[in-house]
PDB file of N, CA and C in Angstrom:
ATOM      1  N   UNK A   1     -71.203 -49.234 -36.687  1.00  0.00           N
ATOM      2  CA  UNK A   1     -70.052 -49.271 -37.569  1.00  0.00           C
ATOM      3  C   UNK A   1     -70.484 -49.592 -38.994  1.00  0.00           C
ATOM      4  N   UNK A   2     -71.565 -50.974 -39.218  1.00  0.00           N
ATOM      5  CA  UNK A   2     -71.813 -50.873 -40.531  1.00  0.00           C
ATOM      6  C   UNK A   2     -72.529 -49.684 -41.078  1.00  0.00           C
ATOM      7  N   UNK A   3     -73.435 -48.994 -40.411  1.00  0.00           N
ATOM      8  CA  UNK A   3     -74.199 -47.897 -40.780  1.00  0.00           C
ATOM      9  C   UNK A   3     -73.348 -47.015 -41.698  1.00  0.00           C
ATOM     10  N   UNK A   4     -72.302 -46.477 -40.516  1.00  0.00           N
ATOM     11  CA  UNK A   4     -71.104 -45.569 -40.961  1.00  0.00           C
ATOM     12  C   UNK A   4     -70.446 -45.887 -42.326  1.00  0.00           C
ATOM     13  N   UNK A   5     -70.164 -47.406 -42.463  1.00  0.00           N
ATOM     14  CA  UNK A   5     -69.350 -47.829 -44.077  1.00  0.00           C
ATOM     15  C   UNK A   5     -70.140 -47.536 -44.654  1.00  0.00           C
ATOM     16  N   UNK A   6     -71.560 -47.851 -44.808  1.00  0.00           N
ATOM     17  CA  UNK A   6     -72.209 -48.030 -45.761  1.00  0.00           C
ATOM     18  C   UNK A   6     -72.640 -46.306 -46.113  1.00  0.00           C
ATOM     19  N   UNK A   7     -72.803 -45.633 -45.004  1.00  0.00           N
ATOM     20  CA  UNK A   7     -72.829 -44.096 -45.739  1.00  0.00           C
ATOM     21  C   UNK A   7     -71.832 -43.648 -46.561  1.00  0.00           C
ATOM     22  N   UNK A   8     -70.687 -44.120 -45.904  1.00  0.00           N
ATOM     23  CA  UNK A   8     -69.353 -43.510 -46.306  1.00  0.00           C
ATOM     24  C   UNK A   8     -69.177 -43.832 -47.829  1.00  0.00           C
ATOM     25  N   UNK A   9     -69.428 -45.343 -48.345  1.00  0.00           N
ATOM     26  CA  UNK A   9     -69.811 -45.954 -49.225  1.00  0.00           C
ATOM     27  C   UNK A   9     -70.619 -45.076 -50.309  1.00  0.00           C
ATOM     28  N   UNK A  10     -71.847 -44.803 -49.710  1.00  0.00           N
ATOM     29  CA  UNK A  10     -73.043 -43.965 -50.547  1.00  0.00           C
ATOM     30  C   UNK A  10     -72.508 -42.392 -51.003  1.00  0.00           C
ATOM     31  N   UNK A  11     -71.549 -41.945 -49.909  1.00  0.00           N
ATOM     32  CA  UNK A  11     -70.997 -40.551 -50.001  1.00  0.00           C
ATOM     33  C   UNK A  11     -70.465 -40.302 -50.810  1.00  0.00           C
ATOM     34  N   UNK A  12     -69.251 -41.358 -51.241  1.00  0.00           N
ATOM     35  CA  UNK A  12     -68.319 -41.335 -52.204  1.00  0.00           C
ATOM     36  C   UNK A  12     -68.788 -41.978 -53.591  1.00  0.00           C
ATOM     37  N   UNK A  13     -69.647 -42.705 -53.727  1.00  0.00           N
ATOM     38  CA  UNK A  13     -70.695 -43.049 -55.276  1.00  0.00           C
ATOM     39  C   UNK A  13     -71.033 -41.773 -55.512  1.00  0.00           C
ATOM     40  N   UNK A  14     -72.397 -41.135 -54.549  1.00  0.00           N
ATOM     41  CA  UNK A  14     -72.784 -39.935 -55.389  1.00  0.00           C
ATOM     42  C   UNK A  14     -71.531 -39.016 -55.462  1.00  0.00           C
ATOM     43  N   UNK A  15     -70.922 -38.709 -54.790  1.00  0.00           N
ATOM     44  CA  UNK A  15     -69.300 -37.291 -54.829  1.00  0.00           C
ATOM     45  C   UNK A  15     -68.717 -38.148 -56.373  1.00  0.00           C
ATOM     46  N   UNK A  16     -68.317 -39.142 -56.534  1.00  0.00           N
ATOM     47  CA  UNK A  16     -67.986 -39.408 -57.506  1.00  0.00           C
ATOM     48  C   UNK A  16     -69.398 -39.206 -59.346  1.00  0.00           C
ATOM     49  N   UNK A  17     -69.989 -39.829 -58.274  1.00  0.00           N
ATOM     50  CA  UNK A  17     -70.809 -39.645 -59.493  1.00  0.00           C
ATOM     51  C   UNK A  17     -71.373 -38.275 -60.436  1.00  0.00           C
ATOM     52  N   UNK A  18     -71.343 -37.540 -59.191  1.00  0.00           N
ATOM     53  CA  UNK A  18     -71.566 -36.527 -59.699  1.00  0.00           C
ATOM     54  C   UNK A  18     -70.754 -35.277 -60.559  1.00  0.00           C
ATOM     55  N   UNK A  19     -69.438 -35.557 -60.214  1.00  0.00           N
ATOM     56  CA  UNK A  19     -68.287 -34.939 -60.708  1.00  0.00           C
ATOM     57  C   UNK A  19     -67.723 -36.008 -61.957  1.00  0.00           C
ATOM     58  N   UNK A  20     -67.986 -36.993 -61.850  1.00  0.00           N
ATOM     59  CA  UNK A  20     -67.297 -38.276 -63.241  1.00  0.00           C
ATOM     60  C   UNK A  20     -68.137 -38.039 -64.252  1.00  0.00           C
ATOM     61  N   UNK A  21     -69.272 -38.042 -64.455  1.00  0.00           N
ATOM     62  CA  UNK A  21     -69.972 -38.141 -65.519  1.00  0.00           C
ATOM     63  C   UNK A  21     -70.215 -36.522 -66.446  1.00  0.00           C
ATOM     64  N   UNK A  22     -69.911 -35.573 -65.582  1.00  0.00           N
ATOM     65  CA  UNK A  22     -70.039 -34.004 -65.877  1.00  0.00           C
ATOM     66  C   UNK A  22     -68.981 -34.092 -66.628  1.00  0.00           C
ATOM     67  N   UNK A  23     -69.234 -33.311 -68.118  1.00  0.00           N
ATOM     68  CA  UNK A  23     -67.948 -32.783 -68.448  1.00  0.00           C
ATOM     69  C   UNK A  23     -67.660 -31.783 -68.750  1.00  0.00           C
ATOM     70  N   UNK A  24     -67.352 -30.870 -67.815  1.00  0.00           N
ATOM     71  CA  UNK A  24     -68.046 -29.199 -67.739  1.00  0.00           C
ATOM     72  C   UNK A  24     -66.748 -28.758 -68.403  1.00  0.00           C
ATOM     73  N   UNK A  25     -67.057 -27.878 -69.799  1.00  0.00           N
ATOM     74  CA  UNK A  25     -65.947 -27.349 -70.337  1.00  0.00           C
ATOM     75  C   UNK A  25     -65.476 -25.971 -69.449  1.00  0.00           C
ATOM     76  N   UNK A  26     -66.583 -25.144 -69.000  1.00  0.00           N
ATOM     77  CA  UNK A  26     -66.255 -23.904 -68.240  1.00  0.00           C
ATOM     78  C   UNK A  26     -67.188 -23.916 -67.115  1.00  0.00           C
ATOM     79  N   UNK A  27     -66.980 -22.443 -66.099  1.00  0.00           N
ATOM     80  CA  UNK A  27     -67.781 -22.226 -65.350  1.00  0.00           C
ATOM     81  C   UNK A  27     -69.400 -21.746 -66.067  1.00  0.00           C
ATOM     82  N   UNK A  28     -69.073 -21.009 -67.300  1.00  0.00           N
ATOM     83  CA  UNK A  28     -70.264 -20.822 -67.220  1.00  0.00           C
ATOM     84  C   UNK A  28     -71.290 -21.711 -68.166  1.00  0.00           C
ATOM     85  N   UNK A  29     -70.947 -23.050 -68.324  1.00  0.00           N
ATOM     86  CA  UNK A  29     -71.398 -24.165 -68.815  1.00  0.00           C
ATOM     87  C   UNK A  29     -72.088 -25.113 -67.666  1.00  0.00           C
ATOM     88  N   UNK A  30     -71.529 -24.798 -66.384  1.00  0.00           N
ATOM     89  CA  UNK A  30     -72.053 -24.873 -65.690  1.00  0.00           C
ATOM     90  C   UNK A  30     -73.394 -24.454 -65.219  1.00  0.00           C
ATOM     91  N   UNK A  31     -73.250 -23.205 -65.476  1.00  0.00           N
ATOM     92  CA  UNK A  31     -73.956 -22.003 -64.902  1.00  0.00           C
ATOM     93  C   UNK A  31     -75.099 -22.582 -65.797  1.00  0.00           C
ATOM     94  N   UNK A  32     -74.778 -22.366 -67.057  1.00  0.00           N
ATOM     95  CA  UNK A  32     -76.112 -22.788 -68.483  1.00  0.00           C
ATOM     96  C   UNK A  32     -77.072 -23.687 -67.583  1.00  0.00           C
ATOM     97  N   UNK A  33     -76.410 -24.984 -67.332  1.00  0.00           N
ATOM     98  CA  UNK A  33     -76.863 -26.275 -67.472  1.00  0.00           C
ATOM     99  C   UNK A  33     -77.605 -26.848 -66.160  1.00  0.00           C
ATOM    100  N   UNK A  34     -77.355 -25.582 -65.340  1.00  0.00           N
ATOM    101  CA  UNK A  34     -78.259 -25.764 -64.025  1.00  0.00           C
ATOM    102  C   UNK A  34     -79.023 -24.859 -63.239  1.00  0.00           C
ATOM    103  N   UNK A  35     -79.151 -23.576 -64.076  1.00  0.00           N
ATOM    104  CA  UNK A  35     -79.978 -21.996 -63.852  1.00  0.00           C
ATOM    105  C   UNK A  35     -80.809 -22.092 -63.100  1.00  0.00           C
ATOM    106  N   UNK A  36     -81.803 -23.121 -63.955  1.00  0.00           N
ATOM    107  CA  UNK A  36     -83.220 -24.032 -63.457  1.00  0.00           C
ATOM    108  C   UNK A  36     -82.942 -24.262 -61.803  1.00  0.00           C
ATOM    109  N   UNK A  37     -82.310 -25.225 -61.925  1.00  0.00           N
ATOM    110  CA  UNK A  37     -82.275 -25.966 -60.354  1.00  0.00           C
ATOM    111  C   UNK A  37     -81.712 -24.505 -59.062  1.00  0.00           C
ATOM    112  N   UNK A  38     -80.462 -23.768 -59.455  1.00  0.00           N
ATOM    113  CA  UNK A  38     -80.388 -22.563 -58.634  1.00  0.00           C
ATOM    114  C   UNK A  38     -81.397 -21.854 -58.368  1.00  0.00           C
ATOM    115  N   UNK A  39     -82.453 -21.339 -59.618  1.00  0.00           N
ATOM    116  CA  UNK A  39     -83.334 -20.098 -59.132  1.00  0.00           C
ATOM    117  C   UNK A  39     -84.310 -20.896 -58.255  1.00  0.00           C
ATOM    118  N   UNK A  40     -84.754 -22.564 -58.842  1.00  0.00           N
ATOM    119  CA  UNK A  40     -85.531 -23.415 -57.871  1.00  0.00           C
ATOM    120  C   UNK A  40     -85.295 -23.108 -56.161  1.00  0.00           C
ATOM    121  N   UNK A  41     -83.831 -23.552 -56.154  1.00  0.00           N
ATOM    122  CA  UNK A  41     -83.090 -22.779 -54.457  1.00  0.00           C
ATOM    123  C   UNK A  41     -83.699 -21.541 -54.212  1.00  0.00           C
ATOM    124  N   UNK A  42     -83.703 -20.375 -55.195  1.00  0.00           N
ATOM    125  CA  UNK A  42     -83.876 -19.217 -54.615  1.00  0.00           C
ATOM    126  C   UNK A  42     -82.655 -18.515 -54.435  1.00  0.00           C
ATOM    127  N   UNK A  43     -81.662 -18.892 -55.324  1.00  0.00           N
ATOM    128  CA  UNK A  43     -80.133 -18.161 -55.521  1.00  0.00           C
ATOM    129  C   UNK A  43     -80.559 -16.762 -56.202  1.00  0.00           C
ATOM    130  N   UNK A  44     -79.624 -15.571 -56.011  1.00  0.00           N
ATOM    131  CA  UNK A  44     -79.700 -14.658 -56.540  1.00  0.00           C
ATOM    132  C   UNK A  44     -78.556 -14.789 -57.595  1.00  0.00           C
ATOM    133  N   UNK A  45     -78.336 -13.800 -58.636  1.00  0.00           N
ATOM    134  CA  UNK A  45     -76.957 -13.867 -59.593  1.00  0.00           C
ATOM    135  C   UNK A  45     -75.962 -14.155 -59.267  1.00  0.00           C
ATOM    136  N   UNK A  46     -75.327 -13.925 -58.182  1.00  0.00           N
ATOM    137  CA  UNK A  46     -74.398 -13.306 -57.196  1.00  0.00           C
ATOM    138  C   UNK A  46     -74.317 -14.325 -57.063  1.00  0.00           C
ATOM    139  N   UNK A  47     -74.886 -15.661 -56.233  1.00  0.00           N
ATOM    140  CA  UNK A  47     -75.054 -16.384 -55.832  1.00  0.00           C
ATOM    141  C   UNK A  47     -74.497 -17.718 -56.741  1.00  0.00           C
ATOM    142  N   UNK A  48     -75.031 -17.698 -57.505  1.00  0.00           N
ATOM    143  CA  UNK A  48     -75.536 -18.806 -58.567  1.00  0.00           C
ATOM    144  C   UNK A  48     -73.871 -18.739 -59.371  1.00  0.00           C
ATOM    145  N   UNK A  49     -73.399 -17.506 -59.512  1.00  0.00           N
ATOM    146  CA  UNK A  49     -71.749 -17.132 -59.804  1.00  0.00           C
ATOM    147  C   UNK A  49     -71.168 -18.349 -59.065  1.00  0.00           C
ATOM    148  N   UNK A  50     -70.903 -17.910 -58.173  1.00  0.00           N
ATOM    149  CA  UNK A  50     -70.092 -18.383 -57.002  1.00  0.00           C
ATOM    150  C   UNK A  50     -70.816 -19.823 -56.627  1.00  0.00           C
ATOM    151  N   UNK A  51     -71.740 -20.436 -56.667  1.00  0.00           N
ATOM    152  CA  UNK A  51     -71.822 -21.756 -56.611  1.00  0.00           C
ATOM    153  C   UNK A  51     -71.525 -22.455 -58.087  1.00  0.00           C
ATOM    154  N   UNK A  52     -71.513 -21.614 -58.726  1.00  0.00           N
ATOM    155  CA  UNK A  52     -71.174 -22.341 -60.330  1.00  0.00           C
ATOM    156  C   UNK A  52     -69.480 -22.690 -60.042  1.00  0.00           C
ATOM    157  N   UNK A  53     -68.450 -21.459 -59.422  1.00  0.00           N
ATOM    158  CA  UNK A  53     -67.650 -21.784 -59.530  1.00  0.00           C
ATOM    159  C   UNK A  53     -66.810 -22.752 -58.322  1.00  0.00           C
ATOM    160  N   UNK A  54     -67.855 -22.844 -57.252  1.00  0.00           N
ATOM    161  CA  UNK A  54     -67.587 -24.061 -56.779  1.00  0.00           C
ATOM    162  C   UNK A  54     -67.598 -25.365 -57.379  1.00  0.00           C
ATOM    163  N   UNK A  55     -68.464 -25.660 -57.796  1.00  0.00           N
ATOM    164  CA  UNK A  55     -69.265 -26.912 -58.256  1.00  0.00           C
ATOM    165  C   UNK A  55     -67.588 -27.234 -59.491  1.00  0.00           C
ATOM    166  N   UNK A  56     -67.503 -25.874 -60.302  1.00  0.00           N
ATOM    167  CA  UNK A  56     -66.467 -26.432 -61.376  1.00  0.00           C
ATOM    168  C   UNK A  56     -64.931 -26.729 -60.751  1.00  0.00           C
ATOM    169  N   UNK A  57     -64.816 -25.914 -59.893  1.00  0.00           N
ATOM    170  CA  UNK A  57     -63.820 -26.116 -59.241  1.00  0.00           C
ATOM    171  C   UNK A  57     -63.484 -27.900 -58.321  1.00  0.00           C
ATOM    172  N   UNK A  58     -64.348 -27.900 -58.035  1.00  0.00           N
ATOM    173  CA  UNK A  58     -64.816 -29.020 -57.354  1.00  0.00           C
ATOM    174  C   UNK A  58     -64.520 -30.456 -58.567  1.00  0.00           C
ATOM    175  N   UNK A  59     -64.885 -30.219 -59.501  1.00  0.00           N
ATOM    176  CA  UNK A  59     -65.313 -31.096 -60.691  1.00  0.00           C
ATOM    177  C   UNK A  59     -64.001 -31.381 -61.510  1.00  0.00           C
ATOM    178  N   UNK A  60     -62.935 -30.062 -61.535  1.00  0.00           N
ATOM    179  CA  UNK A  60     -61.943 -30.205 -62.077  1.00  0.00           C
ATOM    180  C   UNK A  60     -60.448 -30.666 -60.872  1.00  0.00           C
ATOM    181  N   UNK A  61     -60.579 -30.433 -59.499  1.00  0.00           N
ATOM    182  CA  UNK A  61     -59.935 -31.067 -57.989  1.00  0.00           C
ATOM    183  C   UNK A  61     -60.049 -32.430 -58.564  1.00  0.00           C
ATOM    184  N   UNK A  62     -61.862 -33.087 -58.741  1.00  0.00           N
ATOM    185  CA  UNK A  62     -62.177 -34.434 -58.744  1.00  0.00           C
ATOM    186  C   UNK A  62     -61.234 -35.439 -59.909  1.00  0.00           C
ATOM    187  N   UNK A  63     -61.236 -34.224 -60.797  1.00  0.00           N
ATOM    188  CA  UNK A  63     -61.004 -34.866 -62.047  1.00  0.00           C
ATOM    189  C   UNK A  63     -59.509 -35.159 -61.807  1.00  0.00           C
ATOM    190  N   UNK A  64     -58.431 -34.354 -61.728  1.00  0.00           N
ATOM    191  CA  UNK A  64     -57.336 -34.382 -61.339  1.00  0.00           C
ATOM    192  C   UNK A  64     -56.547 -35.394 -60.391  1.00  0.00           C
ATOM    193  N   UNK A  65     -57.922 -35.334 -59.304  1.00  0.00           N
ATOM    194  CA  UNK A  65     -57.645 -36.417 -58.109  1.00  0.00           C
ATOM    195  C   UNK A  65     -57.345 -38.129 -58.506  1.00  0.00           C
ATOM    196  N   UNK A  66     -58.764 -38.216 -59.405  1.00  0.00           N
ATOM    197  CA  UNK A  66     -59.107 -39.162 -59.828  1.00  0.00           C
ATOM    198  C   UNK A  66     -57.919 -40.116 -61.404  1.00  0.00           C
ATOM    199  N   UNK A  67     -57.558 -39.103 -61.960  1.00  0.00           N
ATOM    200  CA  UNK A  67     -56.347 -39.419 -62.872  1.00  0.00           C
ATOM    201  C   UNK A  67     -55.248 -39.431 -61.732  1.00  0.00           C
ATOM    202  N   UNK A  68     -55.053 -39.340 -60.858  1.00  0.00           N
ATOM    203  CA  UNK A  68     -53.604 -39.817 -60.107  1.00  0.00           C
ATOM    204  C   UNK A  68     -54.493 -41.300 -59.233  1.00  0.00           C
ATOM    205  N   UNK A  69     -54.973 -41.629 -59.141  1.00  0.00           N
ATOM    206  CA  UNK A  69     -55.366 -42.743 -58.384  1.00  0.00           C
ATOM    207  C   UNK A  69     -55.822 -42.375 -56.944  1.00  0.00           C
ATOM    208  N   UNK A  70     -57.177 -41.729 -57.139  1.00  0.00           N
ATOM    209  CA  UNK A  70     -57.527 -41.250 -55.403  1.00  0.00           C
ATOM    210  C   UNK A  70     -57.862 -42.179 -54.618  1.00  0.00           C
ATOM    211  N   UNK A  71     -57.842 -41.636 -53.411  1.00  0.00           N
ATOM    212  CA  UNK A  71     -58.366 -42.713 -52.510  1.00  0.00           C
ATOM    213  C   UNK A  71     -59.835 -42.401 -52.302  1.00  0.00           C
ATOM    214  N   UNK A  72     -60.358 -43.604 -51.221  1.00  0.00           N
ATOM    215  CA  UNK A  72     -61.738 -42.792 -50.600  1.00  0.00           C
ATOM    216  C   UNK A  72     -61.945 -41.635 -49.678  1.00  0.00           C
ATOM    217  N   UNK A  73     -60.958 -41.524 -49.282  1.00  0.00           N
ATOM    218  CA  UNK A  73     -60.789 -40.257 -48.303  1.00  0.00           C
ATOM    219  C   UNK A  73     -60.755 -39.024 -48.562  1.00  0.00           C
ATOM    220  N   UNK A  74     -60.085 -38.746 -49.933  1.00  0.00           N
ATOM    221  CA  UNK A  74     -59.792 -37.830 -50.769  1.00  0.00           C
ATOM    222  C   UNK A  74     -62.004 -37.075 -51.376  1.00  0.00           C
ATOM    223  N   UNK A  75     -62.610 -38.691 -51.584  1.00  0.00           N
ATOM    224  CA  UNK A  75     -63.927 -37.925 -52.030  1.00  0.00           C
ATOM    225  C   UNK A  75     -64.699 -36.883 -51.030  1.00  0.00           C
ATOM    226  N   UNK A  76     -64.510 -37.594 -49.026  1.00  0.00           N
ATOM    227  CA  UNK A  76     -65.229 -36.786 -48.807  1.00  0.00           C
ATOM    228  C   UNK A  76     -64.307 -35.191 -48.414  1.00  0.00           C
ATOM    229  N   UNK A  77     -63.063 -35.522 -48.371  1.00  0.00           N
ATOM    230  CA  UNK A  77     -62.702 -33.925 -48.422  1.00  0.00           C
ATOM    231  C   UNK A  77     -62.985 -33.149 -49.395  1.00  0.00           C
ATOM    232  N   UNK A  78     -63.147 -33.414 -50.746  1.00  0.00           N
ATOM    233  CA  UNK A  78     -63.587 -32.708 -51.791  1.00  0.00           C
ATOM    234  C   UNK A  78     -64.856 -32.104 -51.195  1.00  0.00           C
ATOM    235  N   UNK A  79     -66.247 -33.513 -50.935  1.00  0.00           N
ATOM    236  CA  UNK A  79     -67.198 -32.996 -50.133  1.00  0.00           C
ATOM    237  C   UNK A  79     -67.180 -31.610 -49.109  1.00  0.00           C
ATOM    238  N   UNK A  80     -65.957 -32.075 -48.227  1.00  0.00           N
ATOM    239  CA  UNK A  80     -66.102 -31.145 -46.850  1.00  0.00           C
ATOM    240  C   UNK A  80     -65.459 -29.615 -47.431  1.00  0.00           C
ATOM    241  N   UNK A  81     -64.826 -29.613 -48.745  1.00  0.00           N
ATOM    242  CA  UNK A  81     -64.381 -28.600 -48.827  1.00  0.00           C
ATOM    243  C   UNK A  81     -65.140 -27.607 -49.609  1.00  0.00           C
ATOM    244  N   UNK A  82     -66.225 -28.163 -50.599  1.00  0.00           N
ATOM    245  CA  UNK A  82     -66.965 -28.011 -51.342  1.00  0.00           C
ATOM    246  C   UNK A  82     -68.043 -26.828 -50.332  1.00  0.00           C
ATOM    247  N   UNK A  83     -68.706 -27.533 -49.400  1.00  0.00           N
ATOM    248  CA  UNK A  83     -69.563 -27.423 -48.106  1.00  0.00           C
ATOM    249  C   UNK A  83     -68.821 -26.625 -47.369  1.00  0.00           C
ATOM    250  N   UNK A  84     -67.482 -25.764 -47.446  1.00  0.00           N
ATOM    251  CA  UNK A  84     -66.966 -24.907 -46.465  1.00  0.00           C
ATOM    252  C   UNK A  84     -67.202 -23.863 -47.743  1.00  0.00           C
ATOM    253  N   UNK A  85     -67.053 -23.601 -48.645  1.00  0.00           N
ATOM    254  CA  UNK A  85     -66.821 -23.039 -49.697  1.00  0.00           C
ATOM    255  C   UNK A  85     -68.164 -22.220 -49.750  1.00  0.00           C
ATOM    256  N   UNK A  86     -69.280 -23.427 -50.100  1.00  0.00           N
ATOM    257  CA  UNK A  86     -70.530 -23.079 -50.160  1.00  0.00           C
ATOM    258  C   UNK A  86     -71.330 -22.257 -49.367  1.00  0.00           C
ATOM    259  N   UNK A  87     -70.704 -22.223 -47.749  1.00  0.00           N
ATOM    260  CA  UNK A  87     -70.749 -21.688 -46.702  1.00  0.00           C
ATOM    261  C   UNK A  87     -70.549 -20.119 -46.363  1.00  0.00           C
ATOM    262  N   UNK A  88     -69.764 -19.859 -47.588  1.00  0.00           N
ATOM    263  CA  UNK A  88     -69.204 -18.733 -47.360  1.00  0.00           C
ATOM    264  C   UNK A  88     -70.525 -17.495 -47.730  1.00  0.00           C
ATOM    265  N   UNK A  89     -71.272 -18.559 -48.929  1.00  0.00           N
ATOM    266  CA  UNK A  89     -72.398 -17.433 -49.278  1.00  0.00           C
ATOM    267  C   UNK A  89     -73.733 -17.770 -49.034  1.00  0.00           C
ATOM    268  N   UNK A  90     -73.789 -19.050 -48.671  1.00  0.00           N
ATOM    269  CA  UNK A  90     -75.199 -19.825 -48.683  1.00  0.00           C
ATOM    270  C   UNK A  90     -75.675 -19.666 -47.340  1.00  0.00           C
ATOM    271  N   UNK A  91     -76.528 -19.901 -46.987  1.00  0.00           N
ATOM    272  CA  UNK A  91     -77.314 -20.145 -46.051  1.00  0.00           C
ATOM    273  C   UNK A  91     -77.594 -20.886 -45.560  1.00  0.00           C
ATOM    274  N   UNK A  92     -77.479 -21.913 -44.213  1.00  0.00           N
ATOM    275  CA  UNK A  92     -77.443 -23.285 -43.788  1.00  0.00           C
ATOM    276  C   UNK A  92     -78.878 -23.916 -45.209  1.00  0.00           C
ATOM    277  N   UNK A  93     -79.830 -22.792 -44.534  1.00  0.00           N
ATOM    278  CA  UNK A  93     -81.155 -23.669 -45.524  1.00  0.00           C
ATOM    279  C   UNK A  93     -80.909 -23.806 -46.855  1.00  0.00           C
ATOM    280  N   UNK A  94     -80.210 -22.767 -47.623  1.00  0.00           N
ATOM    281  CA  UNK A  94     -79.802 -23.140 -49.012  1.00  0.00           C
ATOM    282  C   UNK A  94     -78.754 -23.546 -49.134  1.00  0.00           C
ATOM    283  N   UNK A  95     -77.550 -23.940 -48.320  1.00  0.00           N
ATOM    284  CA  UNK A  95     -77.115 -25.020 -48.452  1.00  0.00           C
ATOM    285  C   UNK A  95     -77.738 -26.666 -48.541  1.00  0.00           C
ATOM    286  N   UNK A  96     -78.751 -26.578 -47.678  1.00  0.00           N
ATOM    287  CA  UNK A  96     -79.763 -27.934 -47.066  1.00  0.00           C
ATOM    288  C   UNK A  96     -80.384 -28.255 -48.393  1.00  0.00           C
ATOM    289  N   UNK A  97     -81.004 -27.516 -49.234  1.00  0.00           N
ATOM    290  CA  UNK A  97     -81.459 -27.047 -50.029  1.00  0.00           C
ATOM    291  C   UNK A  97     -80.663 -27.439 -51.483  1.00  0.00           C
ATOM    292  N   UNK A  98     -79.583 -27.105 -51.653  1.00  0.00           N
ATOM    293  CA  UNK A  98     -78.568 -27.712 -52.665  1.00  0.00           C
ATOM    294  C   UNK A  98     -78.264 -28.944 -52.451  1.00  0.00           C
ATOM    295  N   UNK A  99     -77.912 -29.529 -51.572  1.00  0.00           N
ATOM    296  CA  UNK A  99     -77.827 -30.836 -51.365  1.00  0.00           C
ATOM    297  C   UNK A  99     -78.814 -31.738 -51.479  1.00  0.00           C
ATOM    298  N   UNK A 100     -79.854 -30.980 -50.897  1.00  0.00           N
ATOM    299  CA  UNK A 100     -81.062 -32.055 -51.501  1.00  0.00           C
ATOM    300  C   UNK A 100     -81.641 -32.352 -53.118  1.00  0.00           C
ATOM    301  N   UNK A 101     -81.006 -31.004 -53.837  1.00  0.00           N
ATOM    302  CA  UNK A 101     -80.668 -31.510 -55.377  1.00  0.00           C
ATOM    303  C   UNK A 101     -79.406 -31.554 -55.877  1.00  0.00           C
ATOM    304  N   UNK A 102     -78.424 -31.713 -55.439  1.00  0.00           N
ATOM    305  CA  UNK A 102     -77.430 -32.154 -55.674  1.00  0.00           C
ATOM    306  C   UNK A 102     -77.449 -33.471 -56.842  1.00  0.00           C
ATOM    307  N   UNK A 103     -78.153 -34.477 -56.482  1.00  0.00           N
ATOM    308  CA  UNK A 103     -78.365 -35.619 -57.707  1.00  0.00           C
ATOM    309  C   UNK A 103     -78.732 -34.983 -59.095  1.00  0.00           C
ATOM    310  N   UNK A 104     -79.472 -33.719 -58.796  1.00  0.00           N
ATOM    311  CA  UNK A 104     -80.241 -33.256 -60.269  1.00  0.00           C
ATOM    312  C   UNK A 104     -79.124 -32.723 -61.118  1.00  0.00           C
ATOM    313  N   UNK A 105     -77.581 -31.905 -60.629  1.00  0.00           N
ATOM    314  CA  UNK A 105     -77.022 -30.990 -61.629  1.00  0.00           C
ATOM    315  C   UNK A 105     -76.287 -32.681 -62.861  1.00  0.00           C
ATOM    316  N   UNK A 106     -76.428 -31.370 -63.988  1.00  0.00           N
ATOM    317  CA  UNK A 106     -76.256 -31.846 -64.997  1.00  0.00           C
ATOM    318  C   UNK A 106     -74.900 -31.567 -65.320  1.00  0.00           C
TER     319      UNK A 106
END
């Protein structure tokens, strides 16, 4: 049980952290500011589109969420929805793969 808080804990710092401190005017400010880390994955154009406009989509949900007073529950659905999204074009491994730089986008 403590294991579980304390992930749950860690889940919602980085989900927050990573969407609070971004202040992505567009998708493709996105796109600019993390090219690097996608082609690192091995994203194609196509690709790198459509995770850009997750990530902003994601960032502007957070933002929204977060000005009404979210809860913790609310971060990891952002998470789980983010990760269904991502799913649609990624590849378990480049999904595995994004997440493991997930800390890096800017």
């Amino acid at each position: 049980m403590r294991k579980f808080l304390l992930s749950f804990i860690l889940l919602i710092f980085i989900s927050s952290f990573l969407y609070a401190f971004n202040d992505y005017k567009s998708i493709e400010d996105v796109k600019s500011l993390n090219y690097e880390l996608f082609e690192e994955i091995g994203l194609d154009e196509n690709k790198i589109n459509y995770v850009s406009r997750v990530i902003y989509s994601t960032y502007k949900k957070a933002q929204y969420i977060s000005s009404n007073g979210a809860s913790p529950q609310k971060a990891v659905t952002l998470d789980k929805e983010a990760d269904e999204m991502l799913l649609k074009v990624l590849s378990q491994s480049e999904l595995k793969k994004f997440n493991s730089i997930k800390h890096k986008l800017k």
